[in-house]
PDB file of N, CA and C in Angstrom:
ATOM      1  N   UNK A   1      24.197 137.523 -31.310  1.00  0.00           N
ATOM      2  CA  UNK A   1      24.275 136.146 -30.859  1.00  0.00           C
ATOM      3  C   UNK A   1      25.237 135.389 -31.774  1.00  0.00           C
ATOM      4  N   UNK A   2      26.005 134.747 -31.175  1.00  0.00           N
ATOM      5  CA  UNK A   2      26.859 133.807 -32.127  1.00  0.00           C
ATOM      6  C   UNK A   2      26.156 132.648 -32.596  1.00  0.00           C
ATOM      7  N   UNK A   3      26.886 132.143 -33.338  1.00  0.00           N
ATOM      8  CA  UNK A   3      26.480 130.715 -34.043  1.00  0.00           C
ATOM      9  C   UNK A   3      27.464 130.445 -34.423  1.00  0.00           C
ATOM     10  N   UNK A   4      27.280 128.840 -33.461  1.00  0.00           N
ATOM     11  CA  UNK A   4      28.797 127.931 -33.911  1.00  0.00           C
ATOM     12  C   UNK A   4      27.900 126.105 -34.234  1.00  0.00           C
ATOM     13  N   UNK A   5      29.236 125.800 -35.211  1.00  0.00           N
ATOM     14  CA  UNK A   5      28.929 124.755 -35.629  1.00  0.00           C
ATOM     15  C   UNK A   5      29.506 123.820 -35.974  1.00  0.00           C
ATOM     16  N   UNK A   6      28.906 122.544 -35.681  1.00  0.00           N
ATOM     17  CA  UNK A   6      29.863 120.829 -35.325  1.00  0.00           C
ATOM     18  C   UNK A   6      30.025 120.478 -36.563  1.00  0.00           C
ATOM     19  N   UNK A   7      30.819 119.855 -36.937  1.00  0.00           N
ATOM     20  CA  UNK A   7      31.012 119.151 -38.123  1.00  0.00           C
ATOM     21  C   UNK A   7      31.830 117.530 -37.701  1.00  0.00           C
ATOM     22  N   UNK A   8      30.885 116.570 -37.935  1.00  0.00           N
ATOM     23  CA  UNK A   8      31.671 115.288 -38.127  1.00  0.00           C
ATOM     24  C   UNK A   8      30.850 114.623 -39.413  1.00  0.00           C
ATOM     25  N   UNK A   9      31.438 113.037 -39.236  1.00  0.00           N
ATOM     26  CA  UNK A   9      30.741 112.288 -40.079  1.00  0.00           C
ATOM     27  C   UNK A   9      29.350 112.089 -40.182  1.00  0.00           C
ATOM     28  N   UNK A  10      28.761 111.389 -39.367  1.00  0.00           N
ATOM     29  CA  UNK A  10      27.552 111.040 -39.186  1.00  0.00           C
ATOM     30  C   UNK A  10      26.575 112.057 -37.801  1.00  0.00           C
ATOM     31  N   UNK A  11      27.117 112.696 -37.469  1.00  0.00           N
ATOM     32  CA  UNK A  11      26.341 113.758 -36.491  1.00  0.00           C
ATOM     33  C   UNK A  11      25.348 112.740 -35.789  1.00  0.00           C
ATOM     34  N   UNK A  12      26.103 112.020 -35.170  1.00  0.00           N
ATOM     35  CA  UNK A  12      24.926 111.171 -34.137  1.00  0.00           C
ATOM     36  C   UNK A  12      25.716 110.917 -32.467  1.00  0.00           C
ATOM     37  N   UNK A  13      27.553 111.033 -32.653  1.00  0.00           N
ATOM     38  CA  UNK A  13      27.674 111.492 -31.194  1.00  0.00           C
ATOM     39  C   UNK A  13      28.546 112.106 -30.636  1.00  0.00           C
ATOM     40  N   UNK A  14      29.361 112.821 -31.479  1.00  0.00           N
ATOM     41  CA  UNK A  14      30.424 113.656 -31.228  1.00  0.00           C
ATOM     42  C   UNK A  14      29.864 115.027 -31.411  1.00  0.00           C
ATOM     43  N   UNK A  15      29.474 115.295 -32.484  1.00  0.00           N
ATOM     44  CA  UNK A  15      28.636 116.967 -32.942  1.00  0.00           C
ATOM     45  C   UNK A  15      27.571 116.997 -32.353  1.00  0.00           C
ATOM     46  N   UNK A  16      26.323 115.559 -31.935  1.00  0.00           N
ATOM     47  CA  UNK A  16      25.422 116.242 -31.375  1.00  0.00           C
ATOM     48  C   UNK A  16      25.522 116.232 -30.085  1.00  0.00           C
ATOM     49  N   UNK A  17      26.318 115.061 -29.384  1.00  0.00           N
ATOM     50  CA  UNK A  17      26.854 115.618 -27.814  1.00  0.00           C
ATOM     51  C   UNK A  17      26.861 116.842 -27.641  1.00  0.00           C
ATOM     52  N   UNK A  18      28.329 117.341 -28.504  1.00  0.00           N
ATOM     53  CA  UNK A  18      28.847 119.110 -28.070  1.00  0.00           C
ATOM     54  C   UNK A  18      27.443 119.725 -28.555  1.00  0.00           C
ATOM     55  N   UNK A  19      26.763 119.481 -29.563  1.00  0.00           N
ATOM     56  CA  UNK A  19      25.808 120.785 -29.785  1.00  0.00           C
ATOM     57  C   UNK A  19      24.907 120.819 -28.307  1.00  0.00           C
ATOM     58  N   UNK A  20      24.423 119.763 -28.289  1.00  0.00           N
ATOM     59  CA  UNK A  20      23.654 119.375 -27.240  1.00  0.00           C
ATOM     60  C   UNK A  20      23.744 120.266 -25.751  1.00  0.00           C
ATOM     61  N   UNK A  21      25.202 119.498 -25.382  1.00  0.00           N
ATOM     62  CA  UNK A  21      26.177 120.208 -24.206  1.00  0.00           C
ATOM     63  C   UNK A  21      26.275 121.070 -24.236  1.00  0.00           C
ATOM     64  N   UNK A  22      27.298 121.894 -24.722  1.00  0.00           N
ATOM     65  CA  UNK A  22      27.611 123.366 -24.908  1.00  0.00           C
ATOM     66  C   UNK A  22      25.791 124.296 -24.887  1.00  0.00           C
ATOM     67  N   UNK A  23      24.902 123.904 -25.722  1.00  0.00           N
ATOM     68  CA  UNK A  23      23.276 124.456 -25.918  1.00  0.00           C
ATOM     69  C   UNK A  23      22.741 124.654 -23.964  1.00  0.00           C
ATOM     70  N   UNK A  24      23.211 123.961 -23.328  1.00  0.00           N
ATOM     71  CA  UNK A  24      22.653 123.894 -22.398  1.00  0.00           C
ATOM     72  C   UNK A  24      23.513 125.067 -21.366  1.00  0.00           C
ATOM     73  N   UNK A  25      24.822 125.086 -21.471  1.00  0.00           N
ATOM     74  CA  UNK A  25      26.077 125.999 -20.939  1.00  0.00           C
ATOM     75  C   UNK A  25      25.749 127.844 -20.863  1.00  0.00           C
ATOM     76  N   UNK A  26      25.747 127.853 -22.606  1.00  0.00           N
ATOM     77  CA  UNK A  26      26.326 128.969 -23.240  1.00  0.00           C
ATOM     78  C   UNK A  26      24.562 128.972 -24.104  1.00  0.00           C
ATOM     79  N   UNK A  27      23.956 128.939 -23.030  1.00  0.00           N
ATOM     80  CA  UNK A  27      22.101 129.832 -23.376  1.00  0.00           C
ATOM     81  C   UNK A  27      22.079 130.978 -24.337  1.00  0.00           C
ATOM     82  N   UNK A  28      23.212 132.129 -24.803  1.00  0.00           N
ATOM     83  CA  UNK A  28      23.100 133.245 -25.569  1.00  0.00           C
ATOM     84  C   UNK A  28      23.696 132.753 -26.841  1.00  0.00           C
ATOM     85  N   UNK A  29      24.283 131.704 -27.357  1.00  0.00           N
ATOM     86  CA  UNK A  29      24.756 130.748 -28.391  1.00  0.00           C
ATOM     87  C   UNK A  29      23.866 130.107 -29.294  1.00  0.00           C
ATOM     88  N   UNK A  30      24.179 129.723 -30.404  1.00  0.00           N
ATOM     89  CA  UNK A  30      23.429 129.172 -30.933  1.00  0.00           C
ATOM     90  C   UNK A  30      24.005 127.945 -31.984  1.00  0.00           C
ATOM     91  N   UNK A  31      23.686 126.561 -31.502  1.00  0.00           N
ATOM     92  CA  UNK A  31      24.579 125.255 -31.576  1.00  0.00           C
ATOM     93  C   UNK A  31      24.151 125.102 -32.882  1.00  0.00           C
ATOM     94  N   UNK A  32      24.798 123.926 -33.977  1.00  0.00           N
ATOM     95  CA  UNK A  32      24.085 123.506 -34.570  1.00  0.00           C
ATOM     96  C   UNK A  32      25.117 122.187 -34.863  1.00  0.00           C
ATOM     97  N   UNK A  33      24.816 120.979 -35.620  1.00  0.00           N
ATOM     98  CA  UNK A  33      26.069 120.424 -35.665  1.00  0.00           C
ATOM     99  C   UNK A  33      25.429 119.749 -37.396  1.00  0.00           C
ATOM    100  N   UNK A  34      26.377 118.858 -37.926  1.00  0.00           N
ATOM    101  CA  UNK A  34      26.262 118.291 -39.172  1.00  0.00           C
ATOM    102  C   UNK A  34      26.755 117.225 -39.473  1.00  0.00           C
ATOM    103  N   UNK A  35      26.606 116.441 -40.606  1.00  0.00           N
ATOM    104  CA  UNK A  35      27.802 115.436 -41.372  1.00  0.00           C
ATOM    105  C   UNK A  35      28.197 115.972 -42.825  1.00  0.00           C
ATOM    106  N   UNK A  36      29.478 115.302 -42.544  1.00  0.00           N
ATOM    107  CA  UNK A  36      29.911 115.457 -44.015  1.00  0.00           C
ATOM    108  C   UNK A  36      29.642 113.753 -45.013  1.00  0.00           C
ATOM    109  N   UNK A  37      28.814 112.970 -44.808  1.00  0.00           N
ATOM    110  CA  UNK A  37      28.986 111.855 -45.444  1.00  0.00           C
ATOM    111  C   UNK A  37      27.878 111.832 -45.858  1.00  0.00           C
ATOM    112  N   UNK A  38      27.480 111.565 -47.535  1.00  0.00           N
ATOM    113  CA  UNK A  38      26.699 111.999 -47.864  1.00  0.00           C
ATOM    114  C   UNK A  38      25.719 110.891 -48.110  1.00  0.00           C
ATOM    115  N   UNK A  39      26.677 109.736 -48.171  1.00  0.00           N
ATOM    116  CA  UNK A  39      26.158 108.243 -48.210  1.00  0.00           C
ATOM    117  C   UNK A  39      25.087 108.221 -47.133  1.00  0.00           C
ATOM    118  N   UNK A  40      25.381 108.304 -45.388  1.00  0.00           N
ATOM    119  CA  UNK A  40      24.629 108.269 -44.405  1.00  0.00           C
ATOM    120  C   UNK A  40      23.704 109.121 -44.270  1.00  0.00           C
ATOM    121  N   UNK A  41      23.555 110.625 -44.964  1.00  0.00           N
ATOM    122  CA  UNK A  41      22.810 111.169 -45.556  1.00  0.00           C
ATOM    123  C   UNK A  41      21.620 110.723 -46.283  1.00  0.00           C
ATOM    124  N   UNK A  42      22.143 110.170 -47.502  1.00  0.00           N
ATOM    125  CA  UNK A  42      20.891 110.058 -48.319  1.00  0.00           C
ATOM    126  C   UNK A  42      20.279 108.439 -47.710  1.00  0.00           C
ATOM    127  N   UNK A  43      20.985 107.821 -46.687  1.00  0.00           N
ATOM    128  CA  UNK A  43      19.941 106.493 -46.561  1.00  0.00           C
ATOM    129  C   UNK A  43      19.239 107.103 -45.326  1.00  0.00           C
ATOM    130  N   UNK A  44      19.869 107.935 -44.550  1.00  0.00           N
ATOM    131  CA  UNK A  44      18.864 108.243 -43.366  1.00  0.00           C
ATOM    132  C   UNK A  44      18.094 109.588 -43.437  1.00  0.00           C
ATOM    133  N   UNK A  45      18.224 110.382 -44.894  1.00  0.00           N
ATOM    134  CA  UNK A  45      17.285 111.413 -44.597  1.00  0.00           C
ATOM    135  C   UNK A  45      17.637 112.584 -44.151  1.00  0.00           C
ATOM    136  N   UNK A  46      18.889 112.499 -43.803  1.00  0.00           N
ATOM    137  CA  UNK A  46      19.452 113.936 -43.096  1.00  0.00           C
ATOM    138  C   UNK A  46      19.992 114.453 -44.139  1.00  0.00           C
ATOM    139  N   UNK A  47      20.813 115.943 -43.238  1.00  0.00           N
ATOM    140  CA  UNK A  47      21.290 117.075 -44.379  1.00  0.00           C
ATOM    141  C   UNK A  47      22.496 116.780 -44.486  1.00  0.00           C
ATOM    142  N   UNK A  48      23.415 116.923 -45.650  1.00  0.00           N
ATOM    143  CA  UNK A  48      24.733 116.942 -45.968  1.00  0.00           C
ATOM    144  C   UNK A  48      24.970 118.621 -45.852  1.00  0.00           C
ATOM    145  N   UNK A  49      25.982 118.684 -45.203  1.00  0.00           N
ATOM    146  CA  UNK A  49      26.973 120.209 -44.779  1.00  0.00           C
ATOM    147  C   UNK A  49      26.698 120.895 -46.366  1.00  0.00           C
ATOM    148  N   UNK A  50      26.420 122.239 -46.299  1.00  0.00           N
ATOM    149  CA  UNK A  50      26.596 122.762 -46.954  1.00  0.00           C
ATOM    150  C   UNK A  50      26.958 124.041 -47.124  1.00  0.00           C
ATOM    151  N   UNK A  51      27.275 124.949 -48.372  1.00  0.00           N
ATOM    152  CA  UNK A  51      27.859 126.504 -47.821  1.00  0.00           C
ATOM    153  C   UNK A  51      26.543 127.236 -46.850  1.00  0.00           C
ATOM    154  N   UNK A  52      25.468 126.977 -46.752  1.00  0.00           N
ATOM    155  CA  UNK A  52      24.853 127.936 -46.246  1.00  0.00           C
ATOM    156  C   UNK A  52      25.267 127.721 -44.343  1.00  0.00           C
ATOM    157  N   UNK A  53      25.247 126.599 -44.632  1.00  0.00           N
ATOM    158  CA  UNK A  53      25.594 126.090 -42.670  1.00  0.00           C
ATOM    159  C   UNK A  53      26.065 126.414 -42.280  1.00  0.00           C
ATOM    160  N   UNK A  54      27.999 127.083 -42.962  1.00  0.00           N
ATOM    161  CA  UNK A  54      29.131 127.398 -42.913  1.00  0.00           C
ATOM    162  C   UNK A  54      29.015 128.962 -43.277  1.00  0.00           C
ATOM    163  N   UNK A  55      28.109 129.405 -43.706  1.00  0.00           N
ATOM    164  CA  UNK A  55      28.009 130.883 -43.665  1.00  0.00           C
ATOM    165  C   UNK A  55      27.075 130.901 -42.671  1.00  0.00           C
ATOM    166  N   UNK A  56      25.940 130.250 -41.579  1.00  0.00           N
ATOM    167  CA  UNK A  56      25.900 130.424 -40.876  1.00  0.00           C
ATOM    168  C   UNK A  56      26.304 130.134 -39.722  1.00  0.00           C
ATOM    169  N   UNK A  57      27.511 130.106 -39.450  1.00  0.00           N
ATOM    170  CA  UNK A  57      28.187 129.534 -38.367  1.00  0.00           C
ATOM    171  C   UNK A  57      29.392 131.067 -38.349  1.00  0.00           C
ATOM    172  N   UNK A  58      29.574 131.712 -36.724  1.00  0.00           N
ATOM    173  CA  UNK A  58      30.033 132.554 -36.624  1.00  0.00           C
ATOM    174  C   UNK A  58      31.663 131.534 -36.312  1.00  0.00           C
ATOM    175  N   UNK A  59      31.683 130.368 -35.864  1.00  0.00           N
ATOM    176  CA  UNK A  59      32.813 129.596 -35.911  1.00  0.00           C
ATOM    177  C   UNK A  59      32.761 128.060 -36.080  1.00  0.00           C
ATOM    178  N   UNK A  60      33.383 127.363 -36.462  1.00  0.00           N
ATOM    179  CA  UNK A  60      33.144 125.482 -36.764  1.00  0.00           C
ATOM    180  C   UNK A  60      34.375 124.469 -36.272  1.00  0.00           C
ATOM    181  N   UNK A  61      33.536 123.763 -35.641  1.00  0.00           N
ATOM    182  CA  UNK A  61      34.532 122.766 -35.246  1.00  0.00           C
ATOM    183  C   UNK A  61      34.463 122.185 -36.165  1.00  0.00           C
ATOM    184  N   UNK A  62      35.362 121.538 -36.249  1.00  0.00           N
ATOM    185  CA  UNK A  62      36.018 120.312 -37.392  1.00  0.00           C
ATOM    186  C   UNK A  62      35.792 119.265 -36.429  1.00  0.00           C
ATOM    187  N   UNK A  63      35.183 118.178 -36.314  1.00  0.00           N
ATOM    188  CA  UNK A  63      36.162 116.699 -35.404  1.00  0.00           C
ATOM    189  C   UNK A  63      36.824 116.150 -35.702  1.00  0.00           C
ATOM    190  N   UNK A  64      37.491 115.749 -37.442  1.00  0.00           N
ATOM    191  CA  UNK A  64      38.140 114.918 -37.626  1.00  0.00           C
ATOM    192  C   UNK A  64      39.058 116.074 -38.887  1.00  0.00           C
ATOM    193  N   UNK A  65      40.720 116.203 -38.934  1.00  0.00           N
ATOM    194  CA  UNK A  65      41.034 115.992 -39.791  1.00  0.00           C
ATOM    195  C   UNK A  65      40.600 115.854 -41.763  1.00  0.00           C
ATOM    196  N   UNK A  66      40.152 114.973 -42.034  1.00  0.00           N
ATOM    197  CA  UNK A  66      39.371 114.861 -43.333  1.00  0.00           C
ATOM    198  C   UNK A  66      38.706 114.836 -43.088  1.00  0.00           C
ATOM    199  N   UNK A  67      37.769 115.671 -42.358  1.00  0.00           N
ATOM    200  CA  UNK A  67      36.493 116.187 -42.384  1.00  0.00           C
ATOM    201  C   UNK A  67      36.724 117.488 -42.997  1.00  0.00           C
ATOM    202  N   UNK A  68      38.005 118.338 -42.141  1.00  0.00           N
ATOM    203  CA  UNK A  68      37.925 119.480 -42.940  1.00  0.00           C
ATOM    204  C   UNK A  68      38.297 119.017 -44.079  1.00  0.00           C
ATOM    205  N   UNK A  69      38.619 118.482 -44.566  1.00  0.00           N
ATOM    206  CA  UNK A  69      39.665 118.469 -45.955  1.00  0.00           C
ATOM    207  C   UNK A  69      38.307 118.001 -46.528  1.00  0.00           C
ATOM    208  N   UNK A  70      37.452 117.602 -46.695  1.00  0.00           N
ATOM    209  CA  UNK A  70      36.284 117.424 -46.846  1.00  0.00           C
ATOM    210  C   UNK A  70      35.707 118.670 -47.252  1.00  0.00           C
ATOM    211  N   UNK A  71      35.408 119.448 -46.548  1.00  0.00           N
ATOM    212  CA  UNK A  71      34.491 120.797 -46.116  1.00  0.00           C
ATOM    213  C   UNK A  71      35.411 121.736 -46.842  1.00  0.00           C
ATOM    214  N   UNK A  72      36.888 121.357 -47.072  1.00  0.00           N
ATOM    215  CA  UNK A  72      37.399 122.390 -48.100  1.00  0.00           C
ATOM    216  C   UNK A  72      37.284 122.159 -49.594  1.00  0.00           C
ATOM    217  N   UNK A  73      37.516 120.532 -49.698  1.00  0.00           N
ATOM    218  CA  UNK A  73      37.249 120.516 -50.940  1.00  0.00           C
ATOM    219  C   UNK A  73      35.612 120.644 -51.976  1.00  0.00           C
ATOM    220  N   UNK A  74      34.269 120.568 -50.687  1.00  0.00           N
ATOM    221  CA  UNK A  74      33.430 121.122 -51.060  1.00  0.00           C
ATOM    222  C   UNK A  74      32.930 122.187 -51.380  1.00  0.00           C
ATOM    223  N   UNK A  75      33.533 122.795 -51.074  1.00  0.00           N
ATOM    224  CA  UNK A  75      33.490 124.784 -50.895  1.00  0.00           C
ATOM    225  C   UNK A  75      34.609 125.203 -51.540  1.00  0.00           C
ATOM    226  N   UNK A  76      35.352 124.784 -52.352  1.00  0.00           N
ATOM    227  CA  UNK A  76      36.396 124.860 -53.079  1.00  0.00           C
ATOM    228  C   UNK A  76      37.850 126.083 -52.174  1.00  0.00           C
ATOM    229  N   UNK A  77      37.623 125.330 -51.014  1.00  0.00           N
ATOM    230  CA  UNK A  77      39.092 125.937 -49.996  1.00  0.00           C
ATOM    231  C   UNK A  77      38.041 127.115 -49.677  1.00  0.00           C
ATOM    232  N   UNK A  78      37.223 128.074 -49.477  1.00  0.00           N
ATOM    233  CA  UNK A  78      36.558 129.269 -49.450  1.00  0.00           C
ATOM    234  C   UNK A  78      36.349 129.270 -47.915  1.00  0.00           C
ATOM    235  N   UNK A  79      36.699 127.998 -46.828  1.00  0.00           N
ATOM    236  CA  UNK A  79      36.507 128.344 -45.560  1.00  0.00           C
ATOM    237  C   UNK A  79      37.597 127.810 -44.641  1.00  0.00           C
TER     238      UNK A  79
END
């Protein structure tokens, strides 16, 4: 089974749309989506992206530009 995974800022409607969408499509898949902002993170309780998400993800969308640049400079370029 694959596993793919969203990456935006705040994962409230671009990553969880597609996870959402696509989850309903592609039934043998396995969605997941995230943020990279760690600020909106720690006031709302959610998870900030981390290497394990990205080692479980058989592929990752990026949505924005410095998001990846984000996600590289957290993982020190390793994805």
């Amino acid at each position: 089974m694959k596993n793919t995974l969203f990456v935006c800022s705040v994962n409230k409607k671009r990553c969880k749309t597609a996870k959402d969408y696509f989850a309903t499509i592609y039934t043998n898949y396995n969605f997941d989506s995230i943020r990279t902002n760690q600020k909106k993170c720690n006031k709302e309780g959610t998870h900030f992206i981390t290497e394990d998400h990205l080692n479980w993800a058989n592929i990752v969308y990026v949505m924005e530009q410095r998001r990846k640049k984000l996600v590289n400079e957290h993982t020190a370029h390793s994805y």
